[in-house]
C-alpha atoms as a PDB file:
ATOM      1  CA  UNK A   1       0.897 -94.099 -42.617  1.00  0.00           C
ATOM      2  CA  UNK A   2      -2.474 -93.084 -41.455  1.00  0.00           C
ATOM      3  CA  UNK A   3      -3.701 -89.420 -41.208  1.00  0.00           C
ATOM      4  CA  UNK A   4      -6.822 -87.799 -40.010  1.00  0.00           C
ATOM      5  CA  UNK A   5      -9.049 -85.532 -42.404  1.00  0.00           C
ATOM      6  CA  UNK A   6     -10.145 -82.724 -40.089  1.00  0.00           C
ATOM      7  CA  UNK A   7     -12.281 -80.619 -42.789  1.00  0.00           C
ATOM      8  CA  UNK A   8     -13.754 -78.101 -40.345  1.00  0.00           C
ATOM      9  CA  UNK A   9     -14.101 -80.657 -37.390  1.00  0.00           C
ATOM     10  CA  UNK A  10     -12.494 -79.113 -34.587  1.00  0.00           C
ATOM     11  CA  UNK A  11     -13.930 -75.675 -34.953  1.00  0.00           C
ATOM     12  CA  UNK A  12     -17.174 -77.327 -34.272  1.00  0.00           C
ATOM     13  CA  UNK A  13     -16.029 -79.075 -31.250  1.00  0.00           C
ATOM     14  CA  UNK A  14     -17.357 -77.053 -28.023  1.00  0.00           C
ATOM     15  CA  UNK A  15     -14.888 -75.021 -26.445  1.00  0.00           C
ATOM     16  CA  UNK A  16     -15.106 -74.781 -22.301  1.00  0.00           C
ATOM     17  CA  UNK A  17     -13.777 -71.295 -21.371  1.00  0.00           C
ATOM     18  CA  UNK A  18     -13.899 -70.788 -16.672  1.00  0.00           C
ATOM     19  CA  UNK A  19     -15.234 -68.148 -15.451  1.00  0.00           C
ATOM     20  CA  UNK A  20     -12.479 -65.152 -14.901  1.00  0.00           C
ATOM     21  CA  UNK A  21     -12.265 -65.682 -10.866  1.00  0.00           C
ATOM     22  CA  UNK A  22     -11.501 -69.523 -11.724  1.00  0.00           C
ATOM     23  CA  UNK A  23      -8.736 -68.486 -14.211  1.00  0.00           C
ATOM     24  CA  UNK A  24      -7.885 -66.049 -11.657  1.00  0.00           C
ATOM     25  CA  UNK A  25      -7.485 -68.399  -8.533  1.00  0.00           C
ATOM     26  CA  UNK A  26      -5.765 -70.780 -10.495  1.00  0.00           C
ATOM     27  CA  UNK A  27      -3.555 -67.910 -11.850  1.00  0.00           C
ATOM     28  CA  UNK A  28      -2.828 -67.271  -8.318  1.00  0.00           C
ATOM     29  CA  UNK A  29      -2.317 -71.032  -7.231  1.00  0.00           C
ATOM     30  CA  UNK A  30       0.139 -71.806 -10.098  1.00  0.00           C
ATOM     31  CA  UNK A  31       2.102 -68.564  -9.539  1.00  0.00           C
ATOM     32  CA  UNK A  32       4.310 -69.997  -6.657  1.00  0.00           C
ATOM     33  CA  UNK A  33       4.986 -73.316  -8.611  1.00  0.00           C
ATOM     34  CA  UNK A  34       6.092 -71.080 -12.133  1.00  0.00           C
ATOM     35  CA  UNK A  35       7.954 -69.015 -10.260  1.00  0.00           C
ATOM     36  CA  UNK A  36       9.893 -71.821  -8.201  1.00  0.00           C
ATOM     37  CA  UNK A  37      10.302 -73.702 -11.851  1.00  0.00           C
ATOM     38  CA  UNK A  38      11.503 -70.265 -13.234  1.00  0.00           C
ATOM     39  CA  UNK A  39      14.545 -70.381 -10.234  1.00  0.00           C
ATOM     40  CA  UNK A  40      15.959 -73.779 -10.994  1.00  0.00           C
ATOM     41  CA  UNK A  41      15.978 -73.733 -14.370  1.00  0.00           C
ATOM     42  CA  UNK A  42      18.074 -70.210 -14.048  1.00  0.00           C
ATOM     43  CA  UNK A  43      20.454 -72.149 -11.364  1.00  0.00           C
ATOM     44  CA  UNK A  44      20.429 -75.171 -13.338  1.00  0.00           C
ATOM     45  CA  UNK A  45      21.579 -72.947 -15.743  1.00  0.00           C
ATOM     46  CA  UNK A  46      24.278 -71.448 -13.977  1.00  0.00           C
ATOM     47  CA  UNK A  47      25.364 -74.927 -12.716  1.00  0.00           C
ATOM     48  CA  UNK A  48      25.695 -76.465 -16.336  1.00  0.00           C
ATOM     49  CA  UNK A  49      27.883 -73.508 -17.198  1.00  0.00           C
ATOM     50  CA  UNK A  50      30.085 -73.776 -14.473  1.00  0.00           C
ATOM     51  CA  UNK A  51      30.496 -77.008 -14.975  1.00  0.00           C
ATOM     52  CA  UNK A  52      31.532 -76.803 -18.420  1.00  0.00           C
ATOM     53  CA  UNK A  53      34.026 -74.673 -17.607  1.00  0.00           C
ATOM     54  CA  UNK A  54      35.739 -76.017 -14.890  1.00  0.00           C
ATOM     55  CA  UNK A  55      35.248 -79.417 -16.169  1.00  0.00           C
ATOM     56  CA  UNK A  56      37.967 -79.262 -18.790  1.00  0.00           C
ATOM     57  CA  UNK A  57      40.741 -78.132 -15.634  1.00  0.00           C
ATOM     58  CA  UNK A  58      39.546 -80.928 -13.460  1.00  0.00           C
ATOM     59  CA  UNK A  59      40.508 -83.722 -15.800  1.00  0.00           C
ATOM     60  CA  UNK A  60      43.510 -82.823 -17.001  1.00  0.00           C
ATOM     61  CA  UNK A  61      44.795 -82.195 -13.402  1.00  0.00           C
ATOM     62  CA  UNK A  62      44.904 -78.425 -14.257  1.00  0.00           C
ATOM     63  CA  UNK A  63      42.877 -77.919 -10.851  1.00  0.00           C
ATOM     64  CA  UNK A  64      42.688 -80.128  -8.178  1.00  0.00           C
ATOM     65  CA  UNK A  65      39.499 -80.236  -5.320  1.00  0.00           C
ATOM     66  CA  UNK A  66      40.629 -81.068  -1.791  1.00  0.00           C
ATOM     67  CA  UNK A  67      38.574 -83.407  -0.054  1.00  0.00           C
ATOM     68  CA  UNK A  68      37.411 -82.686   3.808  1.00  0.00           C
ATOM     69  CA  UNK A  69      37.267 -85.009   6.148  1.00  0.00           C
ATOM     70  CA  UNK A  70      34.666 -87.419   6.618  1.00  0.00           C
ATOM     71  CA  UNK A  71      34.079 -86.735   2.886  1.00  0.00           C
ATOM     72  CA  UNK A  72      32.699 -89.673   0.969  1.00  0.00           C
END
């Protein structure tokens, strides 16, 4: 299997760091998008856990769901 021999390599490699109002404005334009990330991976959360627990009922007939009408 091949494998690379860095010896020192990369911490010669330049190293690009933005100004701080770039970091900053991308700070702020990424903030929204974490946050909304952040908010359905907690309700996906919740989701999975409710469905592991009412999953079990369900198919043994335990609990049953009513359909409404005009339900597909």
């Amino acid at each position: 299997m091949p494998y690379a021999v860095w010896d020192g390599a990369l911490a010669e490699m330049p190293l690009f760091i933005p100004p701080e109002e770039t970091i900053e404005r991308f700070e702020n334009e990424c903030a929204p998008l974490v946050e909304l990330v952040r908010d359905q991976l907690f309700q996906s959360t919740k989701l999975q856990t409710l469905r592991d627990a009412l999953l079990p009922d369900l198919v043994s007939g335990r609990i049953r769901v009513l359909a409404e009408e005009g339900a597909a």
